[in-house]
PDB file of N, CA and C in Angstrom:
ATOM      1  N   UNK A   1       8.908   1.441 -35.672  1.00  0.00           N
ATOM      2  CA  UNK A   1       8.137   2.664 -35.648  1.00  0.00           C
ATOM      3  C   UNK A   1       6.773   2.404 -35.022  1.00  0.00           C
ATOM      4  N   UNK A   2       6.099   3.541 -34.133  1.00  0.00           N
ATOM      5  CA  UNK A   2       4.940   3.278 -33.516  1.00  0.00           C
ATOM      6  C   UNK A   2       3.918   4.441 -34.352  1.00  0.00           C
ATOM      7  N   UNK A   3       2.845   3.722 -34.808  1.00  0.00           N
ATOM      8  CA  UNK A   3       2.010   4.737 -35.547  1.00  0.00           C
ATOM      9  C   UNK A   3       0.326   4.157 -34.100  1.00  0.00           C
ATOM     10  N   UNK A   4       0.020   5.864 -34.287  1.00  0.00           N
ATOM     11  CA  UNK A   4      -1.315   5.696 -33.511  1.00  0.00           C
ATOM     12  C   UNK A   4      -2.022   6.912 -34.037  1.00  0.00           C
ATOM     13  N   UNK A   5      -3.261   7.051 -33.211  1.00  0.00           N
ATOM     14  CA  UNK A   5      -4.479   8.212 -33.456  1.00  0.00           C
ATOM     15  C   UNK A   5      -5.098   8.801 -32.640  1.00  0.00           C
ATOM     16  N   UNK A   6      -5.281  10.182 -32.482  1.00  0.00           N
ATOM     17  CA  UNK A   6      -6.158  10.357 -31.324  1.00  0.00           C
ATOM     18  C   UNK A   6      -7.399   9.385 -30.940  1.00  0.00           C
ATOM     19  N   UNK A   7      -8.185   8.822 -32.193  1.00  0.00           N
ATOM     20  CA  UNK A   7      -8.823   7.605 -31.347  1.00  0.00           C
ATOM     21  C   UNK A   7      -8.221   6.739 -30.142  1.00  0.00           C
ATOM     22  N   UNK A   8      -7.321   6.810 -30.174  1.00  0.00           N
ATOM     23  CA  UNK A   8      -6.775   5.298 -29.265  1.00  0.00           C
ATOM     24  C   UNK A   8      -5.981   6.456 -27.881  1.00  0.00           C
ATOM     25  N   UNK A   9      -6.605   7.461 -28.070  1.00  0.00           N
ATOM     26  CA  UNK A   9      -6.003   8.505 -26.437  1.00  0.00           C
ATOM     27  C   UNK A   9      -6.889   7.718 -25.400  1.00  0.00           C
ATOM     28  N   UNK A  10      -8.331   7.097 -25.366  1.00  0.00           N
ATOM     29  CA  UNK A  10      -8.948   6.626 -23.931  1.00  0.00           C
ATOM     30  C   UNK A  10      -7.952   5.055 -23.598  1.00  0.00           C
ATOM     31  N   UNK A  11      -7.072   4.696 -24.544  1.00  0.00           N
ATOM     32  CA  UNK A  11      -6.383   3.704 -24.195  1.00  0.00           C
ATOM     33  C   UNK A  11      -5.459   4.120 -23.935  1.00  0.00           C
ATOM     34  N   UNK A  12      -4.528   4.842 -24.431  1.00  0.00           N
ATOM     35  CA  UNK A  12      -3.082   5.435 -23.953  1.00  0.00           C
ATOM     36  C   UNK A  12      -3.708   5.965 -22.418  1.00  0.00           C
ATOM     37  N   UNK A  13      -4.557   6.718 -22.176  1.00  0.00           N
ATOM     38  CA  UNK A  13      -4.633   7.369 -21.010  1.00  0.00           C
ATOM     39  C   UNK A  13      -4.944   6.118 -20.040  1.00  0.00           C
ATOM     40  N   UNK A  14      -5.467   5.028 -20.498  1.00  0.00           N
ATOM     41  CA  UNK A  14      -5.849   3.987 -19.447  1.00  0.00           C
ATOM     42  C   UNK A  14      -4.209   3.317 -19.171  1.00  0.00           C
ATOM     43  N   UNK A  15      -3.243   2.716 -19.985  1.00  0.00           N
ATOM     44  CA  UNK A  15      -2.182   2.101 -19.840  1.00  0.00           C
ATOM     45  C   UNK A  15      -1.446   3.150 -19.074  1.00  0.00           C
ATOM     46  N   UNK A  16      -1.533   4.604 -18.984  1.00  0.00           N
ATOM     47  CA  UNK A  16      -0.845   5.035 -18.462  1.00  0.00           C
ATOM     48  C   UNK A  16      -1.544   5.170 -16.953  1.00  0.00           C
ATOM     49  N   UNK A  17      -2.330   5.496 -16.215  1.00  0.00           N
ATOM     50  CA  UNK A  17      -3.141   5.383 -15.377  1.00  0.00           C
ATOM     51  C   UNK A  17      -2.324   3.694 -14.825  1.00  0.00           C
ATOM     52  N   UNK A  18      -2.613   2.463 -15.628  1.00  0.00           N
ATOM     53  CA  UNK A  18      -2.091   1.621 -15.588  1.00  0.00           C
ATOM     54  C   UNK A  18      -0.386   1.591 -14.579  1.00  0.00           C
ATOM     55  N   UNK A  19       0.184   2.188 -15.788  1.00  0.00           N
ATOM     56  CA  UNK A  19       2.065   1.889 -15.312  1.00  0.00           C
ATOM     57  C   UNK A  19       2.013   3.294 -13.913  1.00  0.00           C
ATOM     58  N   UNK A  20       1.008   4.172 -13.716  1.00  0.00           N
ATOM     59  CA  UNK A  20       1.656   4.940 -12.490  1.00  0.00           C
ATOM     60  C   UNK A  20       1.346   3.355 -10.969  1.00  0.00           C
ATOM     61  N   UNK A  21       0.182   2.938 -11.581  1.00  0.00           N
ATOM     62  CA  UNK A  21       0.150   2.299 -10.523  1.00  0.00           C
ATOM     63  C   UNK A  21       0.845   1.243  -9.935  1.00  0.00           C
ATOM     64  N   UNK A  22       1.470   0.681 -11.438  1.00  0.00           N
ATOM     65  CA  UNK A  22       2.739  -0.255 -11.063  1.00  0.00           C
ATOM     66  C   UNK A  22       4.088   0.316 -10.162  1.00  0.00           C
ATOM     67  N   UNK A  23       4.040   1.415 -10.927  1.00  0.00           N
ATOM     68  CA  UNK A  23       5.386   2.439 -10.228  1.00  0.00           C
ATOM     69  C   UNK A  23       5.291   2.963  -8.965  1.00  0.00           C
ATOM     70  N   UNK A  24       4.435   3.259  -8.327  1.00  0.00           N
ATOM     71  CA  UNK A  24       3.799   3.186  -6.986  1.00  0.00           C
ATOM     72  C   UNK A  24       4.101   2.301  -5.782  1.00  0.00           C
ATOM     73  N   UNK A  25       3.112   0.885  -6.374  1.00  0.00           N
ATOM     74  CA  UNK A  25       3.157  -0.390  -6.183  1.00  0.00           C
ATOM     75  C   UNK A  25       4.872  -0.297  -6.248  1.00  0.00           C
ATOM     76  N   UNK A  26       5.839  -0.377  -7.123  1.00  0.00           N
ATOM     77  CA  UNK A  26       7.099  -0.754  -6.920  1.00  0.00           C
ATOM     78  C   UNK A  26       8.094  -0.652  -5.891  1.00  0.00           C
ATOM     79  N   UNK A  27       7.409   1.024  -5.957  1.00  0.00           N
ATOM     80  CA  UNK A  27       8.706   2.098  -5.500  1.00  0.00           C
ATOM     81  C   UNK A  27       8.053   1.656  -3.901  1.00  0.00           C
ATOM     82  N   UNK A  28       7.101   1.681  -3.100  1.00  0.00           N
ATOM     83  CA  UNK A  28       6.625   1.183  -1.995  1.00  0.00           C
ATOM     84  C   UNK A  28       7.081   0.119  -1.635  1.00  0.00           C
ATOM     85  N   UNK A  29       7.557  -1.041  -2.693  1.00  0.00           N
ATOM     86  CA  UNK A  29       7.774  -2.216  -2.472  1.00  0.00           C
ATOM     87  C   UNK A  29       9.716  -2.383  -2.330  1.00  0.00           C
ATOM     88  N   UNK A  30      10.433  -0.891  -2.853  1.00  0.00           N
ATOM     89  CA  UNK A  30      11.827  -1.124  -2.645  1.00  0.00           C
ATOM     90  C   UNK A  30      12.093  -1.663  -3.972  1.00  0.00           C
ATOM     91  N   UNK A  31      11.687  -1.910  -5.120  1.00  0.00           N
ATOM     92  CA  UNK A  31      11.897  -2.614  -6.311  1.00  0.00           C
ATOM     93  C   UNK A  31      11.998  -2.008  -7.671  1.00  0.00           C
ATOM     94  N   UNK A  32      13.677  -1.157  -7.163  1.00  0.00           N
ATOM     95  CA  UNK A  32      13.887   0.185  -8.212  1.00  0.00           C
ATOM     96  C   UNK A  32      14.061   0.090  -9.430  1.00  0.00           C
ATOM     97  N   UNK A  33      14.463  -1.222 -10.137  1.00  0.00           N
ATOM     98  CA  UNK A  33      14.263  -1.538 -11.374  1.00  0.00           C
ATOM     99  C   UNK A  33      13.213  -1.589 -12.186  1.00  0.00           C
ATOM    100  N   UNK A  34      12.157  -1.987 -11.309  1.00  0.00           N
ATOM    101  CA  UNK A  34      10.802  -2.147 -12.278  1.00  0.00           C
ATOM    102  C   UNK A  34      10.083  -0.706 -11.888  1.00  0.00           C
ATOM    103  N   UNK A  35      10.584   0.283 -11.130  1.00  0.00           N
ATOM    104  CA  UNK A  35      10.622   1.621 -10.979  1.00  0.00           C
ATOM    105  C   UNK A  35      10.872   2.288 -12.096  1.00  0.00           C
ATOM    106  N   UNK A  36      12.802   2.025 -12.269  1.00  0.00           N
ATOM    107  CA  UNK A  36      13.238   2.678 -13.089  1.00  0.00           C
ATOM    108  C   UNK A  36      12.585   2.029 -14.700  1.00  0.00           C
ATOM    109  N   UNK A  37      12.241   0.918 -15.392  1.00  0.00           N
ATOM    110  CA  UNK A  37      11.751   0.592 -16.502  1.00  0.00           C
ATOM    111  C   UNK A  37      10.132   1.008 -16.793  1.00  0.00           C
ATOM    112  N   UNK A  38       9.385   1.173 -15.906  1.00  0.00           N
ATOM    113  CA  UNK A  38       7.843   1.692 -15.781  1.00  0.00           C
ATOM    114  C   UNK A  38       8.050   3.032 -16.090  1.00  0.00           C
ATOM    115  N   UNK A  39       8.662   3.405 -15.256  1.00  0.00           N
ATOM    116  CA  UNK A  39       8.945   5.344 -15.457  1.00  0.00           C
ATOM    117  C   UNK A  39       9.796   5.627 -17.008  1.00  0.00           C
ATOM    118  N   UNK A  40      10.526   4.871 -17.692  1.00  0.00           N
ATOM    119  CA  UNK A  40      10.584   5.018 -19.230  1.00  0.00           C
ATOM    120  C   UNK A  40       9.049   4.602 -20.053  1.00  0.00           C
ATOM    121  N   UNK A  41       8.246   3.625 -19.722  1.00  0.00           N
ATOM    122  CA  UNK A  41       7.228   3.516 -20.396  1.00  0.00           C
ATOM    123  C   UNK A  41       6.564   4.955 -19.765  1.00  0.00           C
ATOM    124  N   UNK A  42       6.462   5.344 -18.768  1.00  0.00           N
ATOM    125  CA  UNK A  42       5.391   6.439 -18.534  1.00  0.00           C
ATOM    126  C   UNK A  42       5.840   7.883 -19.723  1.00  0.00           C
ATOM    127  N   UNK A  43       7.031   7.702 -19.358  1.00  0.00           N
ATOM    128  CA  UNK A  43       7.735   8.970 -20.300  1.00  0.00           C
ATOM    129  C   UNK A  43       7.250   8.822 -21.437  1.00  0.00           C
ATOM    130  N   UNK A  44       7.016   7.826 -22.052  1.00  0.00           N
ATOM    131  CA  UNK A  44       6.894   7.684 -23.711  1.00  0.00           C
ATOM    132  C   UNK A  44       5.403   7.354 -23.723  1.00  0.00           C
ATOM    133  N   UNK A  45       4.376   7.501 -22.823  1.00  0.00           N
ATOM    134  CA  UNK A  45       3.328   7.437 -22.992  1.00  0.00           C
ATOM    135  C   UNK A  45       3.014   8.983 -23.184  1.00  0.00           C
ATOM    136  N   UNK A  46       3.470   9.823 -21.963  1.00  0.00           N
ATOM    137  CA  UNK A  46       3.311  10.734 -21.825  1.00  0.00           C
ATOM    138  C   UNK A  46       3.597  12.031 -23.238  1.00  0.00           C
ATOM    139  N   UNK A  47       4.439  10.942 -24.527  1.00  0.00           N
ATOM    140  CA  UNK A  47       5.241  11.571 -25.378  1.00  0.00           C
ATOM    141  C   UNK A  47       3.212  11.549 -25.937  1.00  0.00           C
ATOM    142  N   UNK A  48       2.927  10.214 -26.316  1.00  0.00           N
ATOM    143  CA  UNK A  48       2.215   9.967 -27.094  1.00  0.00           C
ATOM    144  C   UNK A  48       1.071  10.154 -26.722  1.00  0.00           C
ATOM    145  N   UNK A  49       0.878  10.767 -25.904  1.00  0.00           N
ATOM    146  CA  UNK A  49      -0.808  11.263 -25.234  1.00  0.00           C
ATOM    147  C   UNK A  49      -0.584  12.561 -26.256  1.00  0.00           C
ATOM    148  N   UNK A  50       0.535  13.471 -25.269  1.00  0.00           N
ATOM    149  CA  UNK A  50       0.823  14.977 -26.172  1.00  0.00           C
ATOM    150  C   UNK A  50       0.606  15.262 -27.294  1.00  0.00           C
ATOM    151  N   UNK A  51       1.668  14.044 -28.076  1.00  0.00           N
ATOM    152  CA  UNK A  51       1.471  14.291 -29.071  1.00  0.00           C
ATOM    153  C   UNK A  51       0.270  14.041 -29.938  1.00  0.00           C
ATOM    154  N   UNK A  52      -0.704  12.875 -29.679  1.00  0.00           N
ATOM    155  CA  UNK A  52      -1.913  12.839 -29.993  1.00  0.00           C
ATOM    156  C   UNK A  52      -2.743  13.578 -29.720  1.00  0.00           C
ATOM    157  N   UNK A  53      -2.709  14.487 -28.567  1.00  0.00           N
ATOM    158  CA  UNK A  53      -3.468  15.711 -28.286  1.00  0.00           C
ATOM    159  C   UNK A  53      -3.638  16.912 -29.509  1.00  0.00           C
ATOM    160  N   UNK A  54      -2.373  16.990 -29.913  1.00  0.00           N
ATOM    161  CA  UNK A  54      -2.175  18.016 -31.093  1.00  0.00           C
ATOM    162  C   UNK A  54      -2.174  17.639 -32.050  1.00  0.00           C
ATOM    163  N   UNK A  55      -2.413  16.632 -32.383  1.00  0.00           N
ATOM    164  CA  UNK A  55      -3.009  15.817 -33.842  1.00  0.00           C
ATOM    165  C   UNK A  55      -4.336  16.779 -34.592  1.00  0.00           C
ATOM    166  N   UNK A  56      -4.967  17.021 -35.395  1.00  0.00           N
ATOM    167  CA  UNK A  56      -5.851  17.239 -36.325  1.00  0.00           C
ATOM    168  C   UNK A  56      -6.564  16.223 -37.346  1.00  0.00           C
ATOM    169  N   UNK A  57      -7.659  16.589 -37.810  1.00  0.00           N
ATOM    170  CA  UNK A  57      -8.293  15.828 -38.163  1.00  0.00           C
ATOM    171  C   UNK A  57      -7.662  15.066 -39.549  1.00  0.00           C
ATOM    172  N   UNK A  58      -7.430  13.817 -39.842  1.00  0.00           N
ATOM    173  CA  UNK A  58      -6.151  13.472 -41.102  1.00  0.00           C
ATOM    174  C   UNK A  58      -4.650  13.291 -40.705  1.00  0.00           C
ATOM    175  N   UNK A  59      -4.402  13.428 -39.410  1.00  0.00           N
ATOM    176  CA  UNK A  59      -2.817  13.275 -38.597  1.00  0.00           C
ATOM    177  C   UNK A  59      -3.119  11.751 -37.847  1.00  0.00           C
ATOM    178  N   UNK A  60      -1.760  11.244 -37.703  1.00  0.00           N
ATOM    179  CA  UNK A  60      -1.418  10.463 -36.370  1.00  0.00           C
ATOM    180  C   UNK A  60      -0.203  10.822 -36.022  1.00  0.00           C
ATOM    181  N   UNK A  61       0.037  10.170 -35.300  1.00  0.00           N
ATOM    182  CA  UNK A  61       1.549   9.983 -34.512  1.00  0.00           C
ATOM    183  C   UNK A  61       2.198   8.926 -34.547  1.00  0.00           C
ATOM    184  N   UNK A  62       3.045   9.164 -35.657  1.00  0.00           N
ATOM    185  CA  UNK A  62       4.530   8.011 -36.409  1.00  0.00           C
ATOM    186  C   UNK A  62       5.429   8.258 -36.006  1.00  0.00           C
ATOM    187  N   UNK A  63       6.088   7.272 -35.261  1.00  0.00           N
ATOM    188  CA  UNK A  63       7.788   7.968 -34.907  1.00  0.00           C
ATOM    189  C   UNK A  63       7.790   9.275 -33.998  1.00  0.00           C
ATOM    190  N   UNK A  64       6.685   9.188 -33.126  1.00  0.00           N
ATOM    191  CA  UNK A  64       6.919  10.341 -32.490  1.00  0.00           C
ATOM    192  C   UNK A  64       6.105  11.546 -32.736  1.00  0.00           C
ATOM    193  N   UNK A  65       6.077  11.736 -33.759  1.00  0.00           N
ATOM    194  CA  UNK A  65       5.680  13.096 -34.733  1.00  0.00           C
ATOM    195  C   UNK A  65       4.491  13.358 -35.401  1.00  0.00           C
ATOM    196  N   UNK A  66       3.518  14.177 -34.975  1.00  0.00           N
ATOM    197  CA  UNK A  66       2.333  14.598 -36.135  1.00  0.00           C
ATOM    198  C   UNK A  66       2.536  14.389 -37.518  1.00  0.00           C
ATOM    199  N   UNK A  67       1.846  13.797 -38.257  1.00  0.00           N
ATOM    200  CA  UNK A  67       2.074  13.104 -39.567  1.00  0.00           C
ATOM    201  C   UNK A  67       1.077  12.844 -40.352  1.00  0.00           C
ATOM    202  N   UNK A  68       1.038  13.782 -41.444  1.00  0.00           N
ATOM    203  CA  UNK A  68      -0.831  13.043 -42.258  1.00  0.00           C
ATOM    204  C   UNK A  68      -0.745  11.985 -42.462  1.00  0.00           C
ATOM    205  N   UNK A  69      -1.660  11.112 -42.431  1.00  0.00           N
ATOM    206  CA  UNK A  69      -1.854  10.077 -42.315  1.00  0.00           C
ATOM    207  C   UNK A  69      -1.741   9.322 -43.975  1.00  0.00           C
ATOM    208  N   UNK A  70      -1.687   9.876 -45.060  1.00  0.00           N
ATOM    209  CA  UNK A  70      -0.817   9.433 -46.438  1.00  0.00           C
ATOM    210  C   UNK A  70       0.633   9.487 -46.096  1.00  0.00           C
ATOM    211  N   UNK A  71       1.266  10.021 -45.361  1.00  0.00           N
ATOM    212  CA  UNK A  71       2.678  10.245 -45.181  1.00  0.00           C
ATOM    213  C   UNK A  71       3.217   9.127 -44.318  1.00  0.00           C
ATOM    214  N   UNK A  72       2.348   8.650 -43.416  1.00  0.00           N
ATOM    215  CA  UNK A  72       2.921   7.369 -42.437  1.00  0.00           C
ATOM    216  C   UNK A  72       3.305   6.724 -43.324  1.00  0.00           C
ATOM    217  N   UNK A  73       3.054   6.280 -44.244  1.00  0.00           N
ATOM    218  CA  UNK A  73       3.566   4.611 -44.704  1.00  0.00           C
ATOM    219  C   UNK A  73       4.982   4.449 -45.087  1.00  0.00           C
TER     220      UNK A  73
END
């Protein structure tokens, strides 16, 4: 299970910033595997930006999902 917080969105947004540029870099380079495995991390960054976007004050994001933060454990 992945638990996070909207605190940690200037890092999700940096790793993702991060993997477009690998995927770029790849797909330029002909090297569709590390294409196709970057573009699943982007997807699931992209889950966890969102979903940290709509977080509230006392939420994170466990498993995907807005979650008060007594309820993660």
């Amino acid at each position: 299970m992945f638990l996070t917080t909207p605190e940690f969105l200037p890092q999700h947004r940096d790793q993702r910033g991060r993997t477009l540029t690998i995927i770029e870099s790849a797909r330029a380079a002909g090297h569709d595997r590390i294409v196709e495995k970057n573009t699943t991390i982007l997807d699931n960054l992209d889950k966890i930006i969102t979903t940290c976007e709509s977080c509230d004050d006392g939420e994170v994001v466990f498993g995907g999902k807005v979650a008060q933060l007594d309820d993660a454990s």
